[in-house]
C-alpha atoms as a PDB file:
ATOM      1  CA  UNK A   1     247.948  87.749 105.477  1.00  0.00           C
ATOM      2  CA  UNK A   2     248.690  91.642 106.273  1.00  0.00           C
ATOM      3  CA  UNK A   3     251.407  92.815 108.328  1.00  0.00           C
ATOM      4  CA  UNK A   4     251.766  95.521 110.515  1.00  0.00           C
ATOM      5  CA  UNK A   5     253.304  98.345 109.999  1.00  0.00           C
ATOM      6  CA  UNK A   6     255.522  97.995 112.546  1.00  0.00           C
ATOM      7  CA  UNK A   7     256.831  94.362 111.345  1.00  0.00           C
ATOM      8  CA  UNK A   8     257.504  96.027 107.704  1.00  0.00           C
ATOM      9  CA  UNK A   9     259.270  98.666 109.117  1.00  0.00           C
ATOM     10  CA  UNK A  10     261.635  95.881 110.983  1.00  0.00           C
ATOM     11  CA  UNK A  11     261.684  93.863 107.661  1.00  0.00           C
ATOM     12  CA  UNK A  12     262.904  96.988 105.743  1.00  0.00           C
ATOM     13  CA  UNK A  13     265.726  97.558 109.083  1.00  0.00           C
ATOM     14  CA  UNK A  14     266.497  94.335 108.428  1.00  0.00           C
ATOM     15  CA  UNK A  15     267.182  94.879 104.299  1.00  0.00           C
ATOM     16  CA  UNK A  16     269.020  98.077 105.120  1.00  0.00           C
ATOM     17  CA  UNK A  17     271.618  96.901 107.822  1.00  0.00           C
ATOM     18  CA  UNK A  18     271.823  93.665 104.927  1.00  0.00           C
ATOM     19  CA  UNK A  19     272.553  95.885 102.125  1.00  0.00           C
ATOM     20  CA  UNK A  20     274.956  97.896 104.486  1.00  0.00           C
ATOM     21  CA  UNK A  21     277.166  94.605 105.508  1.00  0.00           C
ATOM     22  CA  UNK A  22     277.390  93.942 101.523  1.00  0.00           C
ATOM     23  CA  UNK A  23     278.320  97.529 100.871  1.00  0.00           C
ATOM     24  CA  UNK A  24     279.760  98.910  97.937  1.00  0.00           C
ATOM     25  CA  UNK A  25     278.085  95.352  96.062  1.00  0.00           C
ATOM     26  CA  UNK A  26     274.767  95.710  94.690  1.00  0.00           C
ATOM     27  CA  UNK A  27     272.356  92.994  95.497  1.00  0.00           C
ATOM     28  CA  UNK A  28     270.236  91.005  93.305  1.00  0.00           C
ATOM     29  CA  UNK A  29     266.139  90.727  95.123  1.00  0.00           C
ATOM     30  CA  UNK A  30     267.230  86.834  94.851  1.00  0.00           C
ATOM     31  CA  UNK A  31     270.045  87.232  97.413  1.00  0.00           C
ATOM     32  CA  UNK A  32     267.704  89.442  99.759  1.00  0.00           C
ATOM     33  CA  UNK A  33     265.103  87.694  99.741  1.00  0.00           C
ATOM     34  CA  UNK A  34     266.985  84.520 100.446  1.00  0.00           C
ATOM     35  CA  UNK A  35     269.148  86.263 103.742  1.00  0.00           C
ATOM     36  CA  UNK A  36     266.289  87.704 105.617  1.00  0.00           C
ATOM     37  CA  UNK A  37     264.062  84.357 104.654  1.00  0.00           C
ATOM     38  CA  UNK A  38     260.386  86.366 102.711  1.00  0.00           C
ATOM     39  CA  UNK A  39     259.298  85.822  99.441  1.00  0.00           C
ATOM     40  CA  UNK A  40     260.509  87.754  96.402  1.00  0.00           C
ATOM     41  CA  UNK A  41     257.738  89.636  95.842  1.00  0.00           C
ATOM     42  CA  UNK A  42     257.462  90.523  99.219  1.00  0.00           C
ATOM     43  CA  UNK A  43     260.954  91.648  99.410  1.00  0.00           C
ATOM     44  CA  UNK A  44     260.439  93.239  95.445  1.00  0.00           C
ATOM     45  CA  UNK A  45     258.128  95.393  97.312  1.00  0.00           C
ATOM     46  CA  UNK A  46     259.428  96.449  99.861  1.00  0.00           C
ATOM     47  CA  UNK A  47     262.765  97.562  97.998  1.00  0.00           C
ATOM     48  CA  UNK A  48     260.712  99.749  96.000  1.00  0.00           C
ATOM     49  CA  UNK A  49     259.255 101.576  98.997  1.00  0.00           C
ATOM     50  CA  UNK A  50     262.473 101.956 100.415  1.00  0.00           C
ATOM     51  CA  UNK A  51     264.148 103.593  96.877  1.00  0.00           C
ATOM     52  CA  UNK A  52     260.682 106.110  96.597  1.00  0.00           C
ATOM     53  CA  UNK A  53     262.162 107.269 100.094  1.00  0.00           C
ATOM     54  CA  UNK A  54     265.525 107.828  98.405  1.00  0.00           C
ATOM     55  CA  UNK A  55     267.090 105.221 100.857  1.00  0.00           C
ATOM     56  CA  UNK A  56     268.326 102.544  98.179  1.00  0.00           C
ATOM     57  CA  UNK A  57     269.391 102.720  94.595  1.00  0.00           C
ATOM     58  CA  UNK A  58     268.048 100.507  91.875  1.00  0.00           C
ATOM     59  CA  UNK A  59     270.681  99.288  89.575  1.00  0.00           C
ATOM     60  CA  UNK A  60     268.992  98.134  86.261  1.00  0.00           C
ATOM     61  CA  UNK A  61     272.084  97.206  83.771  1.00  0.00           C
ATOM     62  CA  UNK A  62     274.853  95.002  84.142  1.00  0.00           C
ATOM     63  CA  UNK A  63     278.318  95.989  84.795  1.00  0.00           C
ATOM     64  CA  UNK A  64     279.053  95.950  81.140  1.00  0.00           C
ATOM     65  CA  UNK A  65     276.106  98.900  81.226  1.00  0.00           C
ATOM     66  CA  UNK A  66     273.336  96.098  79.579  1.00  0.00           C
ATOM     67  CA  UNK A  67     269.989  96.687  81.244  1.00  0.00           C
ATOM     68  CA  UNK A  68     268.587  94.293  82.499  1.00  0.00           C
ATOM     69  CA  UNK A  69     265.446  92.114  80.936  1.00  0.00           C
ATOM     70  CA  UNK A  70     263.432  91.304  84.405  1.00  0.00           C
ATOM     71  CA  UNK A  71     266.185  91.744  87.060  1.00  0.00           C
ATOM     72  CA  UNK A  72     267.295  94.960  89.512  1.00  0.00           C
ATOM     73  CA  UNK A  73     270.677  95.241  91.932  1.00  0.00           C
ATOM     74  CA  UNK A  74     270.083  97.219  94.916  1.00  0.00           C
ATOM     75  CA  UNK A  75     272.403  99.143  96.697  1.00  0.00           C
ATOM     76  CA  UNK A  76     271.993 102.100  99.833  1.00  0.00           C
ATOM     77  CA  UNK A  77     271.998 105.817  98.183  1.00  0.00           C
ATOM     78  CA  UNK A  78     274.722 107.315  99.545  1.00  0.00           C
ATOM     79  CA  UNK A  79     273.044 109.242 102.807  1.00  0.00           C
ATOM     80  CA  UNK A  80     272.001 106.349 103.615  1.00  0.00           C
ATOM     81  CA  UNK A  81     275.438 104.693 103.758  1.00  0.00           C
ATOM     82  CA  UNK A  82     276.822 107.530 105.425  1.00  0.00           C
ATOM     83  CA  UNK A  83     274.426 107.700 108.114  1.00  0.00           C
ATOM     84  CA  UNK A  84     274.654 104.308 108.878  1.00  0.00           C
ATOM     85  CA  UNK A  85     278.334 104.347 109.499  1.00  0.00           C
ATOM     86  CA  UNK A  86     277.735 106.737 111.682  1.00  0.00           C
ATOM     87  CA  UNK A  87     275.418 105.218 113.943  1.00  0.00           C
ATOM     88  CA  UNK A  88     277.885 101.852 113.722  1.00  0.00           C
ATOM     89  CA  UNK A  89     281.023 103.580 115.625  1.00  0.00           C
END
């Protein structure tokens, strides 16, 4: 099943304002994928998409600076963070 552009887009609004309400914690895909209800993989890519347009950071070691074997924390870059509070107030 393909989705339209459009819905993605929404899907990806809907990752953003999630990663936002959980800012400064970096998510793990599980724990997006689980709040906005898609699969994984679906979710996977669409995080990727979102960090080639500089919007998110991957985070690929653990807090004791241990990468990570098959597993990625996402947070917003910066901008991103910045502009949203800005459009919240």
């Amino acid at each position: 099943m393909n989705l339209s552009k459009e819905k993605i887009e929404k899907i990806s609004e809907q990752i953003l304002a999630f990663l936002y309400s959980r800012s400064p914690l970096p998510l793990f895909t599980y724990h997006i994928a689980r709040e906005i209800a898609r699969d994984e993989e679906f979710v996977k890519r669409i995080l990727n998409d979102l960090r080639s347009k500089g919007l998110i950071i991957e985070i690929k070691k653990n807090p004791e600076g241990v990468n990570y074997l098959k597993r990625s924390r996402w947070q917003l870059s910066d901008a991103t963070y910045v502009s949203y509070k800005k459009h919240q107030h």
